[in-house]
N, C-alpha and C. Protein backbone atom coordinates (compact mmCIF):
# COMPACT_ATOMS: atom_id res chain seq x y z
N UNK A 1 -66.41 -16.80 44.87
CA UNK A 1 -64.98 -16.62 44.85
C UNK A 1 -64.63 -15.27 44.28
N UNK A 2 -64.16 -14.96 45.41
CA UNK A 2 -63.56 -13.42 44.44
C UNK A 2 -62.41 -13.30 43.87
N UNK A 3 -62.33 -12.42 42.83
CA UNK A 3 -61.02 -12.48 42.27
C UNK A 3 -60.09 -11.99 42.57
N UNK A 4 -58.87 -12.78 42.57
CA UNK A 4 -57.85 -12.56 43.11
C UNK A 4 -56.69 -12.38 41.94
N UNK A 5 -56.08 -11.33 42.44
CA UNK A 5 -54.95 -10.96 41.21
C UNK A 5 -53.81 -11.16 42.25
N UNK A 6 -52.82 -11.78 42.01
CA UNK A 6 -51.90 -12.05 42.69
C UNK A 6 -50.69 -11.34 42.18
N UNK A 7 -50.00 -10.58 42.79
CA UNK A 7 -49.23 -9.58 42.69
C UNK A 7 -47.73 -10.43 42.21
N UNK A 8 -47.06 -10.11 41.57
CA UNK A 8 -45.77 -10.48 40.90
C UNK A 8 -44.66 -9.96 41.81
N UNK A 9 -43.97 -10.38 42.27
CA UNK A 9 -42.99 -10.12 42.92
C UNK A 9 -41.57 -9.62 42.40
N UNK A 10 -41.71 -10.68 41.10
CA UNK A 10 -40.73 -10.34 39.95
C UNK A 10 -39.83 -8.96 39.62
N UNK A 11 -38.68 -8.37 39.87
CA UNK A 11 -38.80 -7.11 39.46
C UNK A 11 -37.52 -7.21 38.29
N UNK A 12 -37.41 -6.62 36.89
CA UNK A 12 -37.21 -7.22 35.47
C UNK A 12 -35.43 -6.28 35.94
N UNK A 13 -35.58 -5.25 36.74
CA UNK A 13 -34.31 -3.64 36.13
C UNK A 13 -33.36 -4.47 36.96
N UNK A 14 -33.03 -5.17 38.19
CA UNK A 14 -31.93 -5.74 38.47
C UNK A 14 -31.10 -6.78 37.46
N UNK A 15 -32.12 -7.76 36.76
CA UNK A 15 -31.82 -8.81 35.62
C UNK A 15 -31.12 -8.16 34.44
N UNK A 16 -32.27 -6.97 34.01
CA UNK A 16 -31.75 -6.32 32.99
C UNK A 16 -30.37 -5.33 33.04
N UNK A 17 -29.98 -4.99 34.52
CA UNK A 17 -28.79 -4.41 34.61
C UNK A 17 -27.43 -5.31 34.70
N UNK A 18 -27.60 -6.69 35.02
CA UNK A 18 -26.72 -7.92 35.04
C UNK A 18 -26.82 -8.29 33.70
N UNK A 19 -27.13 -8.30 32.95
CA UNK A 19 -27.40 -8.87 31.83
C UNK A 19 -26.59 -7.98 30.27
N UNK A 20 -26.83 -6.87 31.17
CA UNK A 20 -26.24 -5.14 30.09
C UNK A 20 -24.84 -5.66 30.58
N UNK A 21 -24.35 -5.68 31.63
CA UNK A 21 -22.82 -5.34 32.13
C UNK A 21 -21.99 -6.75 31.84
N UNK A 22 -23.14 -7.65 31.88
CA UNK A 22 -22.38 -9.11 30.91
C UNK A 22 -21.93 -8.83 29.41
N UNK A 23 -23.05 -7.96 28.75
CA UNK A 23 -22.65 -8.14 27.31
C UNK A 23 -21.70 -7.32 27.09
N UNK A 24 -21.53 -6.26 28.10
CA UNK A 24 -20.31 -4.87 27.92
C UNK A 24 -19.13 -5.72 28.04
N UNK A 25 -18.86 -6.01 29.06
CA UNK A 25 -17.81 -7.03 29.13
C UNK A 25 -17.53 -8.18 28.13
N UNK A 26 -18.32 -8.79 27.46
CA UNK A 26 -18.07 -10.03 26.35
C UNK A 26 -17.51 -8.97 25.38
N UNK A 27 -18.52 -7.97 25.17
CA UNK A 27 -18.26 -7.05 24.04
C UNK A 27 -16.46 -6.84 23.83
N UNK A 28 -16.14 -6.23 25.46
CA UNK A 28 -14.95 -5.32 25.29
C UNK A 28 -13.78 -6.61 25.45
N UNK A 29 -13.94 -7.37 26.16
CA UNK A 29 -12.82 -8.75 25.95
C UNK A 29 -12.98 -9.37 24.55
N UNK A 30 -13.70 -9.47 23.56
CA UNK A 30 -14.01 -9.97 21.97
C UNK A 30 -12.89 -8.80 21.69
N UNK A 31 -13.03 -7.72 21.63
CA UNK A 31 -12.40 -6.57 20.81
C UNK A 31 -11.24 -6.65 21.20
N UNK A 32 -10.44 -6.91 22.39
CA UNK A 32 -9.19 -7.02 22.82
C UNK A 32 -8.79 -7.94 22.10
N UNK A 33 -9.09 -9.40 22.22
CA UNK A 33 -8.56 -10.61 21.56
C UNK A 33 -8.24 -10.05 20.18
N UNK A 34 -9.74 -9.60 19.40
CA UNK A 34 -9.48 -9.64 18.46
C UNK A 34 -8.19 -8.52 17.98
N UNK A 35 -7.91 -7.09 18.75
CA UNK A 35 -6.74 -6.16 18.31
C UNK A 35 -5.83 -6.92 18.45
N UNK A 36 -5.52 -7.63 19.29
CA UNK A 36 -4.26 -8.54 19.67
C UNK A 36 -3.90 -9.40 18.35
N UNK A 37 -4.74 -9.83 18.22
CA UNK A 37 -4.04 -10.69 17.02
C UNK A 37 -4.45 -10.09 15.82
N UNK A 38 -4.95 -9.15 15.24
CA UNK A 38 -5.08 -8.52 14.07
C UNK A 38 -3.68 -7.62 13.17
N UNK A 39 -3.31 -8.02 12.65
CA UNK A 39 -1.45 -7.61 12.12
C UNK A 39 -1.57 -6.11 11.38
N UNK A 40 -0.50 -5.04 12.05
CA UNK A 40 -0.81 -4.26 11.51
C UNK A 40 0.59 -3.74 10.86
N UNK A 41 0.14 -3.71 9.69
CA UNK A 41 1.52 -3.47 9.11
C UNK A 41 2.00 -2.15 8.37
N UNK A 42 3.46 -1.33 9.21
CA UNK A 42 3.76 -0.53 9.02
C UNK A 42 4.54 0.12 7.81
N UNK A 43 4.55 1.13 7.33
CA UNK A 43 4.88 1.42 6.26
C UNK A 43 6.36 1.11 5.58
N UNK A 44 7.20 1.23 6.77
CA UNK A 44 8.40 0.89 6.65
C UNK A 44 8.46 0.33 7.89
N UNK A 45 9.90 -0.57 8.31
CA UNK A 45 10.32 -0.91 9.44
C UNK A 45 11.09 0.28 10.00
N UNK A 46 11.92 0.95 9.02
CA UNK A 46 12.78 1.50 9.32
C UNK A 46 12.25 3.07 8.90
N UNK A 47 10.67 3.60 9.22
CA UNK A 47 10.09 4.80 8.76
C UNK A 47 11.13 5.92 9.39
N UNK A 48 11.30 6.19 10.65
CA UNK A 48 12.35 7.32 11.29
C UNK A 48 13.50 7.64 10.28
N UNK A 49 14.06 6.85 10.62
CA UNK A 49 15.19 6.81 9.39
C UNK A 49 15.16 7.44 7.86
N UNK A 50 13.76 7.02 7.40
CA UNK A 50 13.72 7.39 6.12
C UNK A 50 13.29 8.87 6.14
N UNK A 51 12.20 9.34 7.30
CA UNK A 51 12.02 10.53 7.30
C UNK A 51 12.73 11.08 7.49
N UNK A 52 14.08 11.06 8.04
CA UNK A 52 15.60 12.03 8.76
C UNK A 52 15.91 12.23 7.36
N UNK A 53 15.89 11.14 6.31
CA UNK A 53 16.44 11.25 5.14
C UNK A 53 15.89 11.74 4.18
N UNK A 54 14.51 12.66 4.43
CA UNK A 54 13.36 12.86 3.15
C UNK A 54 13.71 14.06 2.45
N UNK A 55 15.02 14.84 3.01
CA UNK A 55 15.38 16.06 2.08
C UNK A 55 16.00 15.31 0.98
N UNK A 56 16.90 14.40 1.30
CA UNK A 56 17.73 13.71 0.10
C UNK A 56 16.63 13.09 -0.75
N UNK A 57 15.77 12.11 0.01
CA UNK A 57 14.76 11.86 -1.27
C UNK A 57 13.68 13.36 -1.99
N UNK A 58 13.41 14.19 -1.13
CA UNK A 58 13.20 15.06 -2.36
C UNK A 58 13.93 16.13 -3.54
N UNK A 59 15.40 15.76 -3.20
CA UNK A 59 16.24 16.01 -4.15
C UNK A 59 16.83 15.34 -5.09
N UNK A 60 16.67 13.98 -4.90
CA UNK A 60 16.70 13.10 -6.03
C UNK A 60 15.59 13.11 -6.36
N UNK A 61 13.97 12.89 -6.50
CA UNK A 61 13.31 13.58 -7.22
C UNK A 61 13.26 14.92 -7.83
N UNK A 62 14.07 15.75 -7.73
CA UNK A 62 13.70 16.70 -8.28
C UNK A 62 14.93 16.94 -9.62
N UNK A 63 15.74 15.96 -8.47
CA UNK A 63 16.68 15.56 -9.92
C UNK A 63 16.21 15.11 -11.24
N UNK A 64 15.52 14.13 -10.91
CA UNK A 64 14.55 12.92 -11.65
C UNK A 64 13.65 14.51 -12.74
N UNK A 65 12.77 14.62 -12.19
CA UNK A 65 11.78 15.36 -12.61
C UNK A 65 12.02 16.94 -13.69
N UNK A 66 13.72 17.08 -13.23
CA UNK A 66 14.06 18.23 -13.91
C UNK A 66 15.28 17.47 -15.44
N UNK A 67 15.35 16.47 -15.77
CA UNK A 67 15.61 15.74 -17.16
C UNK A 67 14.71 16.36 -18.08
N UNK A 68 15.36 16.38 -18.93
CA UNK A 68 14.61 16.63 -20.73
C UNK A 68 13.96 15.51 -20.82
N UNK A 69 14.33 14.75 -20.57
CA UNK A 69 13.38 13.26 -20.97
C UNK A 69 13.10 12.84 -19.69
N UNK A 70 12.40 12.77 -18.98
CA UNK A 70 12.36 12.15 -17.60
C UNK A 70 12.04 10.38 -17.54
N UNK A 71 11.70 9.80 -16.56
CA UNK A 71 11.81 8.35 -16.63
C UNK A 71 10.17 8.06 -16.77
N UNK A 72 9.67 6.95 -16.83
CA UNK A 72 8.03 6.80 -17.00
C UNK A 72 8.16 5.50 -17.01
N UNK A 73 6.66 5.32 -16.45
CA UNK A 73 6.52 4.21 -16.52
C UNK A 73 5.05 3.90 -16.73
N UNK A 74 5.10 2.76 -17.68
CA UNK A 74 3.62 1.93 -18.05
C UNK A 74 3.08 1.32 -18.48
N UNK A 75 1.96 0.99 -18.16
CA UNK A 75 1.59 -0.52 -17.87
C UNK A 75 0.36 -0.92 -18.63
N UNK A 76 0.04 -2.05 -19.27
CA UNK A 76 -0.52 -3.03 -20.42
C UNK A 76 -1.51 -3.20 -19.69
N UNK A 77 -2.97 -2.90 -19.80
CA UNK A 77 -3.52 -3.89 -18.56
C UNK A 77 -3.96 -5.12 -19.41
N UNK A 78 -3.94 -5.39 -20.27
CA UNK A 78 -4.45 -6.35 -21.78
C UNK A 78 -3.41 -7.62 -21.21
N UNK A 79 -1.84 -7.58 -21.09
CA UNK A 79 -0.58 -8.08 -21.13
C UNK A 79 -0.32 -7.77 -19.87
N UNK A 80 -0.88 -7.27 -18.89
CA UNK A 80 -0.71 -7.33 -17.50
C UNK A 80 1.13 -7.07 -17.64
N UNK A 81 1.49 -6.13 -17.97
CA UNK A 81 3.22 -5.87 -18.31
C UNK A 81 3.25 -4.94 -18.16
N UNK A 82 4.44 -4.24 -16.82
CA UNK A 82 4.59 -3.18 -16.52
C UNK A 82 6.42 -2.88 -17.77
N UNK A 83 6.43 -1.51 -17.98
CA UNK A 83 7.59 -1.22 -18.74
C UNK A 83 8.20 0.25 -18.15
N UNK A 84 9.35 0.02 -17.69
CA UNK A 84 10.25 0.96 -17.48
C UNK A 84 11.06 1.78 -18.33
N UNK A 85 10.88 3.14 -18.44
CA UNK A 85 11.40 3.53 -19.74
C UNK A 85 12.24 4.52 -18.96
N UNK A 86 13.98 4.28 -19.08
CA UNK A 86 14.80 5.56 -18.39
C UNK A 86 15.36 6.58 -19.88
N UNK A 87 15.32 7.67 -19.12
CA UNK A 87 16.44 8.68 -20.22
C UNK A 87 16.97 8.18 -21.37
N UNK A 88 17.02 8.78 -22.51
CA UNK A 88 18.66 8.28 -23.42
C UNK A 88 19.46 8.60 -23.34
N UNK A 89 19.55 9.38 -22.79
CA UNK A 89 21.29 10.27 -21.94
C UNK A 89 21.50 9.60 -20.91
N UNK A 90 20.80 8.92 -20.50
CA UNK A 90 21.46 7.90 -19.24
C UNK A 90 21.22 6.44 -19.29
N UNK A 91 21.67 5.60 -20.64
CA UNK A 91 21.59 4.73 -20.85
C UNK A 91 23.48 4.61 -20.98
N UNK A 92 24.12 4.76 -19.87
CA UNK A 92 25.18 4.58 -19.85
C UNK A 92 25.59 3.10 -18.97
N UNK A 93 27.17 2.25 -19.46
CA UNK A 93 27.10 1.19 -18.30
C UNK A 93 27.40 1.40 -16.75
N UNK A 94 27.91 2.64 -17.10
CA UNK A 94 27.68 3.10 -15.23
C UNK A 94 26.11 3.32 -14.93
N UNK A 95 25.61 3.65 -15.49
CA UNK A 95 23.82 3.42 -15.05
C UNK A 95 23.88 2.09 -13.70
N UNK A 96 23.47 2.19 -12.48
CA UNK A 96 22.89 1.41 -11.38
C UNK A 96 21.92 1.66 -10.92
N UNK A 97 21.05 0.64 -10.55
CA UNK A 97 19.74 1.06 -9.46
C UNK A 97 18.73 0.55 -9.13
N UNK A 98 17.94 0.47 -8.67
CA UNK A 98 16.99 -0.58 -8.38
C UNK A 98 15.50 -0.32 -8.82
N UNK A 99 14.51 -1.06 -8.86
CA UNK A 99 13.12 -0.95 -9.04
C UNK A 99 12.33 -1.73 -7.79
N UNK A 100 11.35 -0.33 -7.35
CA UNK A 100 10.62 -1.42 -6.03
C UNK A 100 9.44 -0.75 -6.66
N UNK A 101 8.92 -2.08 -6.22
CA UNK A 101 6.85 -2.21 -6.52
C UNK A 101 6.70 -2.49 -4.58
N UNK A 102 5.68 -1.48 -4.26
CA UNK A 102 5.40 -1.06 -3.27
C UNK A 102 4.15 -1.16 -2.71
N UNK A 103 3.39 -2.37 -1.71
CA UNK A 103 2.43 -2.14 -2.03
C UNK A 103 1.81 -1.59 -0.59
N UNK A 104 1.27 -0.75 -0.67
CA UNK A 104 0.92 0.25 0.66
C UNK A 104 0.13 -0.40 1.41
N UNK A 105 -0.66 -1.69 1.37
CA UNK A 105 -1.25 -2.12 2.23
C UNK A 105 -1.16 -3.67 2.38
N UNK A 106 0.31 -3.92 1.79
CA UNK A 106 0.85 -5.43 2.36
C UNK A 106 2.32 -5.25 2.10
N UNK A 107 3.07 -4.71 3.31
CA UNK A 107 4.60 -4.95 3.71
C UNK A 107 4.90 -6.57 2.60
N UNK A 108 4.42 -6.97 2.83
CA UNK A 108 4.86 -8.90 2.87
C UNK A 108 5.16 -8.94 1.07
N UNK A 109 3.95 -7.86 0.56
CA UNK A 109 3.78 -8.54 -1.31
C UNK A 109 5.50 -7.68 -1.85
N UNK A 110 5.82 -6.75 -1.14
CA UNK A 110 6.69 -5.33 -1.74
C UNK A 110 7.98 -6.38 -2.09
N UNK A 111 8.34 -6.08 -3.14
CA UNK A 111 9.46 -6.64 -4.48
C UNK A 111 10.78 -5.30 -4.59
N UNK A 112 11.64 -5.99 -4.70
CA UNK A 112 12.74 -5.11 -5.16
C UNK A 112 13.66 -5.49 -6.06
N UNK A 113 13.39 -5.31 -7.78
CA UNK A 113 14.49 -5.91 -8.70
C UNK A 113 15.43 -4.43 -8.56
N UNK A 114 16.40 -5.21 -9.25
CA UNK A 114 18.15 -4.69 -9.74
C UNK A 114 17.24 -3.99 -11.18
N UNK A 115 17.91 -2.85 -11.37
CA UNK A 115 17.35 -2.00 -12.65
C UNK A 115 18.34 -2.81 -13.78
N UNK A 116 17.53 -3.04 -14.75
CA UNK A 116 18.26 -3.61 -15.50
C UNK A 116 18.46 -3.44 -17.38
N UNK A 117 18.07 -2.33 -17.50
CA UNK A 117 17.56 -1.57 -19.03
C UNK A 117 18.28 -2.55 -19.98
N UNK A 118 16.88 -2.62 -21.41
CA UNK A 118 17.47 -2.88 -22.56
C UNK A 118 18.34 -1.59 -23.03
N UNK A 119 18.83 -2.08 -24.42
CA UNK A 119 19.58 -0.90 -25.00
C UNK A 119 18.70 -0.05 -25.57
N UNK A 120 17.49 -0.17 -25.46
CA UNK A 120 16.43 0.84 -26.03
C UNK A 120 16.10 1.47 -24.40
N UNK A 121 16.41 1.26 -23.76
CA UNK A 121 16.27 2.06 -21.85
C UNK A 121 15.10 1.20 -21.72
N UNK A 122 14.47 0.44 -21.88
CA UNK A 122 13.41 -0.53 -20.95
C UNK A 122 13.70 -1.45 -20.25
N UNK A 123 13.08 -1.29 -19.45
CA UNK A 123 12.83 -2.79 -18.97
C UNK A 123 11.35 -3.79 -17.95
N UNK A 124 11.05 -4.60 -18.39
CA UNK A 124 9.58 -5.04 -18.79
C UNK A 124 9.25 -5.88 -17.39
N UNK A 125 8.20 -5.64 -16.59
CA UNK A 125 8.08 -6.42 -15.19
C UNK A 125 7.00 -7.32 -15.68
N UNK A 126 6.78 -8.44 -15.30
CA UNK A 126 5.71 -9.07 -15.31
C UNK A 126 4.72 -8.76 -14.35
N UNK A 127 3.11 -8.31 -14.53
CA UNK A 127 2.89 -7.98 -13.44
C UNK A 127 1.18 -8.93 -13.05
N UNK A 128 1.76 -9.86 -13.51
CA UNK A 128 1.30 -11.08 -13.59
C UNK A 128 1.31 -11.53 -12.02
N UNK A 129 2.89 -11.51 -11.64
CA UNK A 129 3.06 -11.55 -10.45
C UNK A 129 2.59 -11.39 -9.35
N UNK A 130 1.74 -9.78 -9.42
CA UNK A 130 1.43 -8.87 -8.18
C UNK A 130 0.24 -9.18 -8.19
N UNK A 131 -0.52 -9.38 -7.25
CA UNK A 131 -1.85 -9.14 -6.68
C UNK A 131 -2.48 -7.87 -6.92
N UNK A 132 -3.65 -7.80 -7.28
CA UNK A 132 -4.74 -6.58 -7.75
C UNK A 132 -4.82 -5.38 -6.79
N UNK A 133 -4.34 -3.86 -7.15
CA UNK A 133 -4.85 -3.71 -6.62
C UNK A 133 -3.63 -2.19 -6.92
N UNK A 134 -3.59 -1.20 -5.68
CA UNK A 134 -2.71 -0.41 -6.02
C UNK A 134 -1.52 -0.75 -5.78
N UNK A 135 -0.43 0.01 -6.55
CA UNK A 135 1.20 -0.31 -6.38
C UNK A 135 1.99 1.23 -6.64
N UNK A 136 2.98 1.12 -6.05
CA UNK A 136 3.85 2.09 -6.63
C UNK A 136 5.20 1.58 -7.30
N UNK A 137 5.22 1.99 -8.27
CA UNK A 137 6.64 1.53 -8.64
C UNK A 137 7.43 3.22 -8.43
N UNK A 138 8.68 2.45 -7.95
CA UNK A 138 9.84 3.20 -7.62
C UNK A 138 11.41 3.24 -8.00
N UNK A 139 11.72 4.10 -8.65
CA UNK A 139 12.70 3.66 -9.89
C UNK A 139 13.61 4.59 -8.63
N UNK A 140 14.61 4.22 -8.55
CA UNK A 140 16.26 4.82 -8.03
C UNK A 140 17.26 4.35 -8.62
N UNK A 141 18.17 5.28 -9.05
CA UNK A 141 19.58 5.12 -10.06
C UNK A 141 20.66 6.17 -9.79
N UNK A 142 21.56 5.53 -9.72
CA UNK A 142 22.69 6.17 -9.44
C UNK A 142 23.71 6.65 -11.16
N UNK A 143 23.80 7.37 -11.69
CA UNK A 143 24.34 7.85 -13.07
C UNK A 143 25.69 8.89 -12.46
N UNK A 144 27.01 8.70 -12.52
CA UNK A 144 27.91 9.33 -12.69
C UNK A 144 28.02 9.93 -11.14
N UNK A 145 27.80 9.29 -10.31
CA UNK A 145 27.54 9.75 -8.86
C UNK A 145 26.52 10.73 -8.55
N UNK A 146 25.51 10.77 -9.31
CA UNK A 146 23.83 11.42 -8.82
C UNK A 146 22.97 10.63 -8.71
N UNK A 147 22.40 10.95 -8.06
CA UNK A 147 21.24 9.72 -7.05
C UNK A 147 20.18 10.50 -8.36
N UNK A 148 18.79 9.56 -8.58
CA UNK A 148 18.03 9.79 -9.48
C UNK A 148 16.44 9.07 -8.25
N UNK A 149 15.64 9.13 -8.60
CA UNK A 149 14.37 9.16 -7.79
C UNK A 149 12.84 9.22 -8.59
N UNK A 150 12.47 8.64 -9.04
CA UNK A 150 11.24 8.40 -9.54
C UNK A 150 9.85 7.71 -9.10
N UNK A 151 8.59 7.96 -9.24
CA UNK A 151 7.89 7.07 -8.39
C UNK A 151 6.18 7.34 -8.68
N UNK A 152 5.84 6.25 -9.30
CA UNK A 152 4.75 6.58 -9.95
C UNK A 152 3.79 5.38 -9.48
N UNK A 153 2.38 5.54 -9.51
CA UNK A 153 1.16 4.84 -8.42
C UNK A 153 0.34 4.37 -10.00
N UNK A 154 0.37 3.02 -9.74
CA UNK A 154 -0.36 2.29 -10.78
C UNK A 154 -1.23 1.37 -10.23
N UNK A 155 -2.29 0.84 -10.85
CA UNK A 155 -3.33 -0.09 -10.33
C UNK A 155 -3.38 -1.00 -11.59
N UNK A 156 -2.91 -2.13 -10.62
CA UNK A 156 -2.73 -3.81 -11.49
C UNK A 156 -4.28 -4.43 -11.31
N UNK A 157 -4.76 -4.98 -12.49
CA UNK A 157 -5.71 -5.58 -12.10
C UNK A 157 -7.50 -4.86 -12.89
N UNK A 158 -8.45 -5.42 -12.88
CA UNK A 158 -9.60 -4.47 -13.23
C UNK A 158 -9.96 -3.90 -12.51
N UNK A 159 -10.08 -2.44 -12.71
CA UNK A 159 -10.43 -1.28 -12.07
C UNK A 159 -12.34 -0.60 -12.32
N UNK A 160 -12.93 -1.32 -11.77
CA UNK A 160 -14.37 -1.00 -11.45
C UNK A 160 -14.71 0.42 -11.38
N UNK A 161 -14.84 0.90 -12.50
CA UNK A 161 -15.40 2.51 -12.50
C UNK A 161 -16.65 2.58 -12.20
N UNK A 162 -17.61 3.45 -11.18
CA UNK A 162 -18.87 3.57 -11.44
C UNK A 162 -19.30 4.88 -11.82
N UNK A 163 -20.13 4.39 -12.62
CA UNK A 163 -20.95 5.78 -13.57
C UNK A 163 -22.56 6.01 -13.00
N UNK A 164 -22.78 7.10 -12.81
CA UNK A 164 -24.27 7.64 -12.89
C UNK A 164 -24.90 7.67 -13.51
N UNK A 165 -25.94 6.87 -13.30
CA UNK A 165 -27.08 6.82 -14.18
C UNK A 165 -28.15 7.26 -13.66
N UNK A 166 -28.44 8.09 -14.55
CA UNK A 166 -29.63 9.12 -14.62
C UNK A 166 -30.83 8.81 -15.47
């Protein structure tokens, strides 16, 4: 008996080219579904608007920023207690304005209290409240018909420093 090698007919590059253009396709319909329903949330609703308006907000900051005493703000991380400290020259009862905690990467968490100073100019947020992580608080006040503008970036929560070790 002689040996016989029987030739394979089989050929693998048609299978393997049906097989590539299946997974391209699962691939690129997975990624659609998934953009579709993935929420992306914009900085403002009303961003246009605010940019038409960004000379006025950088003139009430600069209002803000050019006070003898300017406004500040800060925060306990021990007592998780944020504290608002305005002017003493503008601890008047015409003093109005609001406080927003801002959080740049959830529209949904962002808070807006009524400014509401002790007679020492504070006033104390719980920040107990907020979820970890960065915030801006944003102080606006209206004093004697001048818009006022403040706005300072704080991180609620433990802040994981890493150090080099050598």
């Amino acid at each position: 008996m002689p040996n016989e090698t029987k030739k394979s007919s089989f050929n693998p590059w048609p299978v393997s080219i049906i097989v590539f253009y299946a997974f391209a396709i699962c691939g690129v319909v997975t990624f659609v579904i998934y953009s579709t329903r993935h929420h992306v949330d914009l900085v403002a609703a009303d961003y246009y608007e605010q940019e038409v308006r960004f000379q006025d907000q950088l003139d009430r900051a600069n209002r803000a920023t050019s006070l003898q005493a300017p406004a500040k703000v800060d925060y306990n991380a021990a007592s998780r207690l944020i504290t608002v400290s305005m002017p003493a020259d503008h601890l008047q009862p015409s003093l109005k304005g609001w406080i927003q905690l801002y959080r740049p990467s959830a529209a949904n968490l962002d808070q807006k209290l009524p400014l509401a100073v002790d007679v020492s100019g504070q006033q104390f947020i719980d920040g107990k409240i907020l979820t970890d992580g960065l915030w801006h608080v944003r102080v606006s006040w209206n004093l004697n018909g001048a818009d006022y503008y403040f706005d300072q970036k704080l991180f609620i929560g433990q802040r994981i420093v890493a150090q080099n070790l050598k």
